[in-house]
N, C-alpha and C. Protein backbone atom coordinates (compact mmCIF):
# COMPACT_ATOMS: atom_id res chain seq x y z
N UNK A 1 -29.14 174.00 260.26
CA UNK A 1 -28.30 174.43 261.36
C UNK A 1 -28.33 173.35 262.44
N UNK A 2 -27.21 173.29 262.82
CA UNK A 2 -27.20 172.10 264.09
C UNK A 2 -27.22 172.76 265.52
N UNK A 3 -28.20 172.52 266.26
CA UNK A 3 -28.18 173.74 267.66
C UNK A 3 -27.97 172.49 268.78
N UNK A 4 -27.20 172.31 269.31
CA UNK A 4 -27.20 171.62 270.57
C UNK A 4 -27.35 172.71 271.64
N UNK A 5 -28.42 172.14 272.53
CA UNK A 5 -29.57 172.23 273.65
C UNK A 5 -28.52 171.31 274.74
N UNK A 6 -28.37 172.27 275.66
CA UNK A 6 -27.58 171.77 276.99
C UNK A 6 -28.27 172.58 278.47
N UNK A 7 -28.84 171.00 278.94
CA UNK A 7 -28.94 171.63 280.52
C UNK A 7 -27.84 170.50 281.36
N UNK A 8 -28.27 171.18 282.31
CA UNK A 8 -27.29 171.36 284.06
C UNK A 8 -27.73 170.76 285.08
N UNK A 9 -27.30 170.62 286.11
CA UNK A 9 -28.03 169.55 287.24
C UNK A 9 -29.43 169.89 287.42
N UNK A 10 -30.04 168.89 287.76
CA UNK A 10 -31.53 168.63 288.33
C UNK A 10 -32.32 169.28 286.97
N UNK A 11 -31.97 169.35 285.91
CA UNK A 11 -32.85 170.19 284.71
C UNK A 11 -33.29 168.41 284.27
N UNK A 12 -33.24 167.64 284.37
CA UNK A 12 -33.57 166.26 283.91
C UNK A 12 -35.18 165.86 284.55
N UNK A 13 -35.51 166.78 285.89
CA UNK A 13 -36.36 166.83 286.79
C UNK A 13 -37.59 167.51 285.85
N UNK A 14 -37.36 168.41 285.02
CA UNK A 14 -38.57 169.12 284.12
C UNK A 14 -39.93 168.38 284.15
N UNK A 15 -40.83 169.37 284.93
CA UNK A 15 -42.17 168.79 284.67
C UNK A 15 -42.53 168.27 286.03
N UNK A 16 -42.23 167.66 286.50
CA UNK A 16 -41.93 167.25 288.03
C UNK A 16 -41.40 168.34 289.43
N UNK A 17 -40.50 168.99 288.52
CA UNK A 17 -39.33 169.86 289.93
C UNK A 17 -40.07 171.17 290.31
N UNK A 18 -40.12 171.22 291.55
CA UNK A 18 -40.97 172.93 291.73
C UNK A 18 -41.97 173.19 290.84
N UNK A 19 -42.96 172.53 290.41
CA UNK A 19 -43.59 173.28 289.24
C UNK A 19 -44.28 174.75 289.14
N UNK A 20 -43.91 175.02 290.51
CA UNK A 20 -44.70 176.66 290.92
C UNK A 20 -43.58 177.60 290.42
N UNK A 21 -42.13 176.89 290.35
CA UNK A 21 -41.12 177.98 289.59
C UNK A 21 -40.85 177.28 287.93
N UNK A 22 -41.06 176.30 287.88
CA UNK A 22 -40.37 175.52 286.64
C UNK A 22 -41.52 175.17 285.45
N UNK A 23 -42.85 175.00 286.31
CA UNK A 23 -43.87 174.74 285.39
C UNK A 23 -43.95 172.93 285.47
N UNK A 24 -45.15 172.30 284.32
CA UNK A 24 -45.49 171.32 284.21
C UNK A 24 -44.83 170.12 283.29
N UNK A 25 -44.02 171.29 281.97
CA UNK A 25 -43.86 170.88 280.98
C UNK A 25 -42.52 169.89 280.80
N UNK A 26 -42.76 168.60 280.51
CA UNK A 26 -40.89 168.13 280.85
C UNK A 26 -40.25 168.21 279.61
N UNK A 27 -38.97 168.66 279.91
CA UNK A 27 -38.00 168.48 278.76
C UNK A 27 -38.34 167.72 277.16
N UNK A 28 -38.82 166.66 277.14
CA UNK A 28 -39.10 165.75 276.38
C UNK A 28 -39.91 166.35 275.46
N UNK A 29 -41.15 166.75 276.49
CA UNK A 29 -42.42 167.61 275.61
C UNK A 29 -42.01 168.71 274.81
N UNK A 30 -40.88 169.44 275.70
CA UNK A 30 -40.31 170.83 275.09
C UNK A 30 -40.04 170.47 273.87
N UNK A 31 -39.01 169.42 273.95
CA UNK A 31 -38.06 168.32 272.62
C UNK A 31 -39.11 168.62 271.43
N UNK A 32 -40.09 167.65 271.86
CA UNK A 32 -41.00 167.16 270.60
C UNK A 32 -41.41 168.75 269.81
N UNK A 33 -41.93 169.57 271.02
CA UNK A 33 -42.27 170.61 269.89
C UNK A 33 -40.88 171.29 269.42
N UNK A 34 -40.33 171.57 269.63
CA UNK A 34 -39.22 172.19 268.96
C UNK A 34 -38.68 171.73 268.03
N UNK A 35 -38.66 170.36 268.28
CA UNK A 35 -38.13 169.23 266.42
C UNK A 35 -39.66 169.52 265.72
N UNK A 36 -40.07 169.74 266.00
CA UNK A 36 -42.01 170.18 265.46
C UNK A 36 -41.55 171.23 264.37
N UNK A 37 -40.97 172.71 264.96
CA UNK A 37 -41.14 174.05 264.67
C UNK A 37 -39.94 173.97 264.04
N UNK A 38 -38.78 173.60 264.34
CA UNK A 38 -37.78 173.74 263.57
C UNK A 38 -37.24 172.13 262.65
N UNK A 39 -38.28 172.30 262.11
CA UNK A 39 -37.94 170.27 261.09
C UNK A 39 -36.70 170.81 260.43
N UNK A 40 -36.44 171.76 260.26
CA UNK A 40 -35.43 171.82 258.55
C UNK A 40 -34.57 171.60 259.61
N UNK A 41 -33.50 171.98 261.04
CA UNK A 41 -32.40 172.02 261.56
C UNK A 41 -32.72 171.18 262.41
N UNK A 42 -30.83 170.63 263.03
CA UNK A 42 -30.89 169.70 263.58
C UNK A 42 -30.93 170.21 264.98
N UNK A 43 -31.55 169.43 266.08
CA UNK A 43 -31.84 170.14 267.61
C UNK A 43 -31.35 168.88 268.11
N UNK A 44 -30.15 168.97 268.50
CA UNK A 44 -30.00 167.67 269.27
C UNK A 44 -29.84 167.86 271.17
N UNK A 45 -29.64 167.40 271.90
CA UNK A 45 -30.10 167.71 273.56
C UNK A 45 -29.13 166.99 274.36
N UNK A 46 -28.42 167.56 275.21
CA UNK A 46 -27.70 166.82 276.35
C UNK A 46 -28.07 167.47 277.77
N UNK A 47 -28.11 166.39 278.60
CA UNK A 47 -28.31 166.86 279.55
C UNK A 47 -27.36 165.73 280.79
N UNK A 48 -26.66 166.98 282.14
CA UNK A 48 -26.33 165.53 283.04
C UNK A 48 -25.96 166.79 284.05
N UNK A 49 -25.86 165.68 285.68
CA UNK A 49 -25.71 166.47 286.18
C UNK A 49 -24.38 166.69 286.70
N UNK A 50 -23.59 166.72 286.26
CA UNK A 50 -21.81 166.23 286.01
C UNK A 50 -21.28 167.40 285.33
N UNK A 51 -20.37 168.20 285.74
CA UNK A 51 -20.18 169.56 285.21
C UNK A 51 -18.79 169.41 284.64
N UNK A 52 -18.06 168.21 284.85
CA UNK A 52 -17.57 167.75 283.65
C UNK A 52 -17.72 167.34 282.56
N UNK A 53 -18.95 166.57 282.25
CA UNK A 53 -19.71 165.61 281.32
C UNK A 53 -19.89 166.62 280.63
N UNK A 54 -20.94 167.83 281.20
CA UNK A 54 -21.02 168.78 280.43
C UNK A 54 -19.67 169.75 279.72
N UNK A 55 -18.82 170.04 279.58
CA UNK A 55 -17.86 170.48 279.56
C UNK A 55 -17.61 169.47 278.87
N UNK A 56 -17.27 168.01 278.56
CA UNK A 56 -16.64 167.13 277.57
C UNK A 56 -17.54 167.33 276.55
N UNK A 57 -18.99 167.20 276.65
CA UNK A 57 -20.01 167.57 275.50
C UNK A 57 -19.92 168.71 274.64
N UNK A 58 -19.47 169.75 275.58
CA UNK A 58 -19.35 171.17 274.60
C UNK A 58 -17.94 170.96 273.91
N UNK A 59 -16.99 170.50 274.20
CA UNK A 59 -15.93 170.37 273.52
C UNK A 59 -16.15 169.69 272.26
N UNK A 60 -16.98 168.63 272.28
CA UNK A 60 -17.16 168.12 271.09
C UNK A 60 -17.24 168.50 269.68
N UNK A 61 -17.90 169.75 269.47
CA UNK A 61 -18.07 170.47 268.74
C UNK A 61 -18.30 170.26 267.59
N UNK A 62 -19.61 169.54 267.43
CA UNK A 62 -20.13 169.12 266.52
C UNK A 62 -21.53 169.52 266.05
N UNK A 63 -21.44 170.93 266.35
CA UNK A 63 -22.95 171.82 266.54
C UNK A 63 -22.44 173.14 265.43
N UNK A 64 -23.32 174.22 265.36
CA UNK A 64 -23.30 175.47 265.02
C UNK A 64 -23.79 176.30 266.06
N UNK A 65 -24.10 176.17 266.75
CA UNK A 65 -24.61 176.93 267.84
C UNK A 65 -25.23 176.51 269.29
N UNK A 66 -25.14 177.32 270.35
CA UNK A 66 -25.72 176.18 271.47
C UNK A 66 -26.94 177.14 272.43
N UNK A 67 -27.39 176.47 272.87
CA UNK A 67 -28.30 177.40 273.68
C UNK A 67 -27.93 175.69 275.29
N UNK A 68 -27.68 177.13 276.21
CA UNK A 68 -27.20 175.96 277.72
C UNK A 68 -28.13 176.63 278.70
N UNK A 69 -28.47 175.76 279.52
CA UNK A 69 -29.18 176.39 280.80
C UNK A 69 -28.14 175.29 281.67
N UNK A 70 -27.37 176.23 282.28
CA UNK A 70 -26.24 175.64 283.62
C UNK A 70 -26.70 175.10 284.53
N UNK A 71 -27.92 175.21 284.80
CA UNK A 71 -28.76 175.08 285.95
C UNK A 71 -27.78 175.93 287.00
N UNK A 72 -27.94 175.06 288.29
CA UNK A 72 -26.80 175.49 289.37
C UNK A 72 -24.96 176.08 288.82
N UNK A 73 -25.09 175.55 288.03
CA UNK A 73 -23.72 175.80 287.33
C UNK A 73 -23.44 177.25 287.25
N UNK A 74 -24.79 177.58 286.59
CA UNK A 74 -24.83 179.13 286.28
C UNK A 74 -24.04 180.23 287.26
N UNK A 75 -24.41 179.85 288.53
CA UNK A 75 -23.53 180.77 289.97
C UNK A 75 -22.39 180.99 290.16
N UNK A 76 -21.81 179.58 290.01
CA UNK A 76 -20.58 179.56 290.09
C UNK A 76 -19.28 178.35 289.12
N UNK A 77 -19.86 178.24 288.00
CA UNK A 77 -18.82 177.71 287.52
C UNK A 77 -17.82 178.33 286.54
N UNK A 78 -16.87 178.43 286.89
CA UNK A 78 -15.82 178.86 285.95
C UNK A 78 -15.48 177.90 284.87
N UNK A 79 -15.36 176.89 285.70
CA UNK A 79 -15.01 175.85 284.24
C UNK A 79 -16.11 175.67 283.32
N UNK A 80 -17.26 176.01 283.22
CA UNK A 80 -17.65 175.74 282.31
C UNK A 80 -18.17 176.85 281.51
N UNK A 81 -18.00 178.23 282.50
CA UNK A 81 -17.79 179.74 281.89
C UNK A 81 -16.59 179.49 280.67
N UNK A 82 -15.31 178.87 281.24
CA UNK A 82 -14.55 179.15 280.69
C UNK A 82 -14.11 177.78 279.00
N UNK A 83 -14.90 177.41 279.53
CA UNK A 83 -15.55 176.18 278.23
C UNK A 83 -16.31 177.04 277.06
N UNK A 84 -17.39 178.14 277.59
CA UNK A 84 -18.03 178.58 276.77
C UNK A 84 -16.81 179.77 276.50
N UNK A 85 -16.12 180.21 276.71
CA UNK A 85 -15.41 181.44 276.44
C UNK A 85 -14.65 181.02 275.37
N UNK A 86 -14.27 179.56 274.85
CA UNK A 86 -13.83 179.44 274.20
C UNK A 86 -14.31 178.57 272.64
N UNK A 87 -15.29 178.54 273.09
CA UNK A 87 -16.30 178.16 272.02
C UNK A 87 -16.67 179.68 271.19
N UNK A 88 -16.18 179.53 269.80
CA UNK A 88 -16.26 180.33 268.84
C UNK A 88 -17.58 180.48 268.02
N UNK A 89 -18.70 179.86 268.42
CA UNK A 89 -20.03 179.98 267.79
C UNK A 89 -20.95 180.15 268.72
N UNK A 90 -21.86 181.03 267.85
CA UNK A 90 -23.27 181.47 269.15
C UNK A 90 -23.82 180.85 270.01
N UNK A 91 -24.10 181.31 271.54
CA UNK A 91 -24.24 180.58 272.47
C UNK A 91 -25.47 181.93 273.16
N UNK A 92 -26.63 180.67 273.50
CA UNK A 92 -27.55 181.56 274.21
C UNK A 92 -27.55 180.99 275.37
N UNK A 93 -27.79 181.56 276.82
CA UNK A 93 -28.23 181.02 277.93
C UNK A 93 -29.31 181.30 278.29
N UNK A 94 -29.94 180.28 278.75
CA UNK A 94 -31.17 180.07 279.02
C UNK A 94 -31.55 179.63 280.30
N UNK A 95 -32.49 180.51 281.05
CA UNK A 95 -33.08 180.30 282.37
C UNK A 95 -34.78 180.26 282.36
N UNK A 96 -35.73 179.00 282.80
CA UNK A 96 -36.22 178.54 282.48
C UNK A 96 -37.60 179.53 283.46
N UNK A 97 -37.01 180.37 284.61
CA UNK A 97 -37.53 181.14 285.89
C UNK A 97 -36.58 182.68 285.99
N UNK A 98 -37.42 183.37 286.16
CA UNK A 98 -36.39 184.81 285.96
C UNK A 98 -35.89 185.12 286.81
N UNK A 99 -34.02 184.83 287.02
CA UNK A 99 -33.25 184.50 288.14
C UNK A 99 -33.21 186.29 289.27
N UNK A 100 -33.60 186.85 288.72
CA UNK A 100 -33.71 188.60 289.02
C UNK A 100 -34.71 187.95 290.28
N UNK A 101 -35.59 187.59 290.02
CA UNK A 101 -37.27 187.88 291.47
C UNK A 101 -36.64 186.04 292.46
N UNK A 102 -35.22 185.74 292.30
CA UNK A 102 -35.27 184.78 293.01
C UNK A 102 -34.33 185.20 294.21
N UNK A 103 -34.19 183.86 294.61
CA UNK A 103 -32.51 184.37 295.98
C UNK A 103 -31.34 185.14 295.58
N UNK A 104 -30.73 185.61 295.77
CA UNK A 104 -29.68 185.89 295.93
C UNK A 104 -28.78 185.54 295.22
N UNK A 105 -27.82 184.65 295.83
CA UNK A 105 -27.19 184.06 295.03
C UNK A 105 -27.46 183.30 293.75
N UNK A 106 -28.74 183.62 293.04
CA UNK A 106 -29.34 182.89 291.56
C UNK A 106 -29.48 184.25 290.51
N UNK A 107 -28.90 185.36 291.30
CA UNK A 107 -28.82 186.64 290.59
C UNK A 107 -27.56 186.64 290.06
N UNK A 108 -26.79 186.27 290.21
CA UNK A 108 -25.34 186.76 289.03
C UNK A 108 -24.82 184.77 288.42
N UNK A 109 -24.55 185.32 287.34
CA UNK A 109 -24.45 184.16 286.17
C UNK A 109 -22.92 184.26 286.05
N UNK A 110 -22.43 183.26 286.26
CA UNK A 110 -20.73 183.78 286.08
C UNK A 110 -20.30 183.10 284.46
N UNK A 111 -21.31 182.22 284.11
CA UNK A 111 -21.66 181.63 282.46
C UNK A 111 -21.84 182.79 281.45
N UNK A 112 -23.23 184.25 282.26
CA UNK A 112 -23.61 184.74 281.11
C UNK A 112 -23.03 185.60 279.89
N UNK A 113 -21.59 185.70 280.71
CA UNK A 113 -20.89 187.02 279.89
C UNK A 113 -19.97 186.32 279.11
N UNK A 114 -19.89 184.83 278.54
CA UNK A 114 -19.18 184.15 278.03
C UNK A 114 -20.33 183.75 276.73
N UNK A 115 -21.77 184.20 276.86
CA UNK A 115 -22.69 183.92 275.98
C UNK A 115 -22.78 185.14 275.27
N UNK A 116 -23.64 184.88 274.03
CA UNK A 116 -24.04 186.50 273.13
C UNK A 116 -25.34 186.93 273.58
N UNK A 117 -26.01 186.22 274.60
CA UNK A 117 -27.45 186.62 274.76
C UNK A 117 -27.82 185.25 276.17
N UNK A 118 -29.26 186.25 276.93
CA UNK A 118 -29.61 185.18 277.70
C UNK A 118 -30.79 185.57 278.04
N UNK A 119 -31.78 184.78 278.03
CA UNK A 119 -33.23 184.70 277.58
C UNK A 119 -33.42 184.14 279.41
N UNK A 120 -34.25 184.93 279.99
CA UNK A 120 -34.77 184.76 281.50
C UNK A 120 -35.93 184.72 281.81
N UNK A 121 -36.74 184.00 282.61
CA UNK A 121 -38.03 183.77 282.76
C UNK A 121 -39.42 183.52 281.88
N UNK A 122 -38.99 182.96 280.88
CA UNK A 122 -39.80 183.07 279.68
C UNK A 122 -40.30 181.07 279.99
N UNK A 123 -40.31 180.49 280.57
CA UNK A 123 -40.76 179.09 280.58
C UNK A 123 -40.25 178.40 280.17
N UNK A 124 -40.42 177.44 279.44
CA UNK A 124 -39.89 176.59 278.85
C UNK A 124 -39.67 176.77 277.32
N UNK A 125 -41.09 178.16 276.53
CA UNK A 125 -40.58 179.40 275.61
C UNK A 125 -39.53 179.59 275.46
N UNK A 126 -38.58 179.86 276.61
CA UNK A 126 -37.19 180.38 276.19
C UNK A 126 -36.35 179.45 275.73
N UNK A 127 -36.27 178.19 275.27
CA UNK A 127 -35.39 177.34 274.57
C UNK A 127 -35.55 177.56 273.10
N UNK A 128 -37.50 178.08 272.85
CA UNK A 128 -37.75 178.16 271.60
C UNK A 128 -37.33 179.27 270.97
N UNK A 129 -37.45 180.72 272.09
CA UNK A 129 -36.55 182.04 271.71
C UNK A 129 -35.02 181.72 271.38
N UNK A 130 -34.53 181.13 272.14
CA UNK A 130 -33.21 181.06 272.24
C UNK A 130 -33.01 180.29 270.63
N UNK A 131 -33.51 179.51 270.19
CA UNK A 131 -33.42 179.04 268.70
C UNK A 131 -33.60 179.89 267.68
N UNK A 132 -34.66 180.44 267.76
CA UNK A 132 -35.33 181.82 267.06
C UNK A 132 -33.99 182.67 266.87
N UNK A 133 -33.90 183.54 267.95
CA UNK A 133 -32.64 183.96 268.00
C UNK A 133 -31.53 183.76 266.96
N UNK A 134 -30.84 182.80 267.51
CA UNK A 134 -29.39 181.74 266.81
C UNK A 134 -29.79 182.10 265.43
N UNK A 135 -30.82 181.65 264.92
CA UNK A 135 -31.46 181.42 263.03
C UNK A 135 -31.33 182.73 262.65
């Protein structure tokens, strides 16, 4: 299975950013174990903080399934809600901090109802659920 892994602005920061909400672990590390646990499928990763870039990436469509964390996107983007609305294969969203115990405005996902599922506060775990899942 081919799963392309998509984050959203400042998600490039992993390991470094807030680590009292985000944790220690950077992206990279996540990477390695997950090509670890899932050897048989392909896990490939984009990340930028350009909410077009992203949006040209998902068009590509050269995956079976995606798991995205919007980062900031998540609040308020339509365009890339409406990117995933039209993507015809499983899509998990993924939040890396459980957006429920945060501000305000990090409580409604205008992405999530364009996904089949969305995995919240589980760490950096939830990229590996979110794969689990998809399979």
């Amino acid at each position: 299975m081919k799963i392309l892994i998509i984050n959203g602005p400042n998600l490039n920061l992993l390991g470094t950013r807030e680590p009292e909400v985000y944790g220690s672990v950077s992206m990279e590390d996540c990477l390695s174990d997950l090509e670890k646990e899932f050897d048989g499928d392909d896990v490939s990763y984009y990340q930028s903080n350009v909410e077009g870039e992203l949006i040209n990436r998902l068009q590509e469509d050269d995956f079976d399934a995606v798991v995205i964390n919007p980062g900031a996107f998540t609040h308020y983007s339509y365009a890339i809600s409406d990117c995933l609305k039209n993507i015809k294969k499983p899509k998990v969203e993924v939040h890396i901090s459980n957006i429920y115990q945060r501000e305000e405005f990090r409580k409604k996902s205008v992405t999530a109802e364009n996904c089949d599922a969305v995995i919240s506060g589980f760490g950096m775990k939830g990229y590996r659920l979110a794969i689990q899942s998809l399979k």
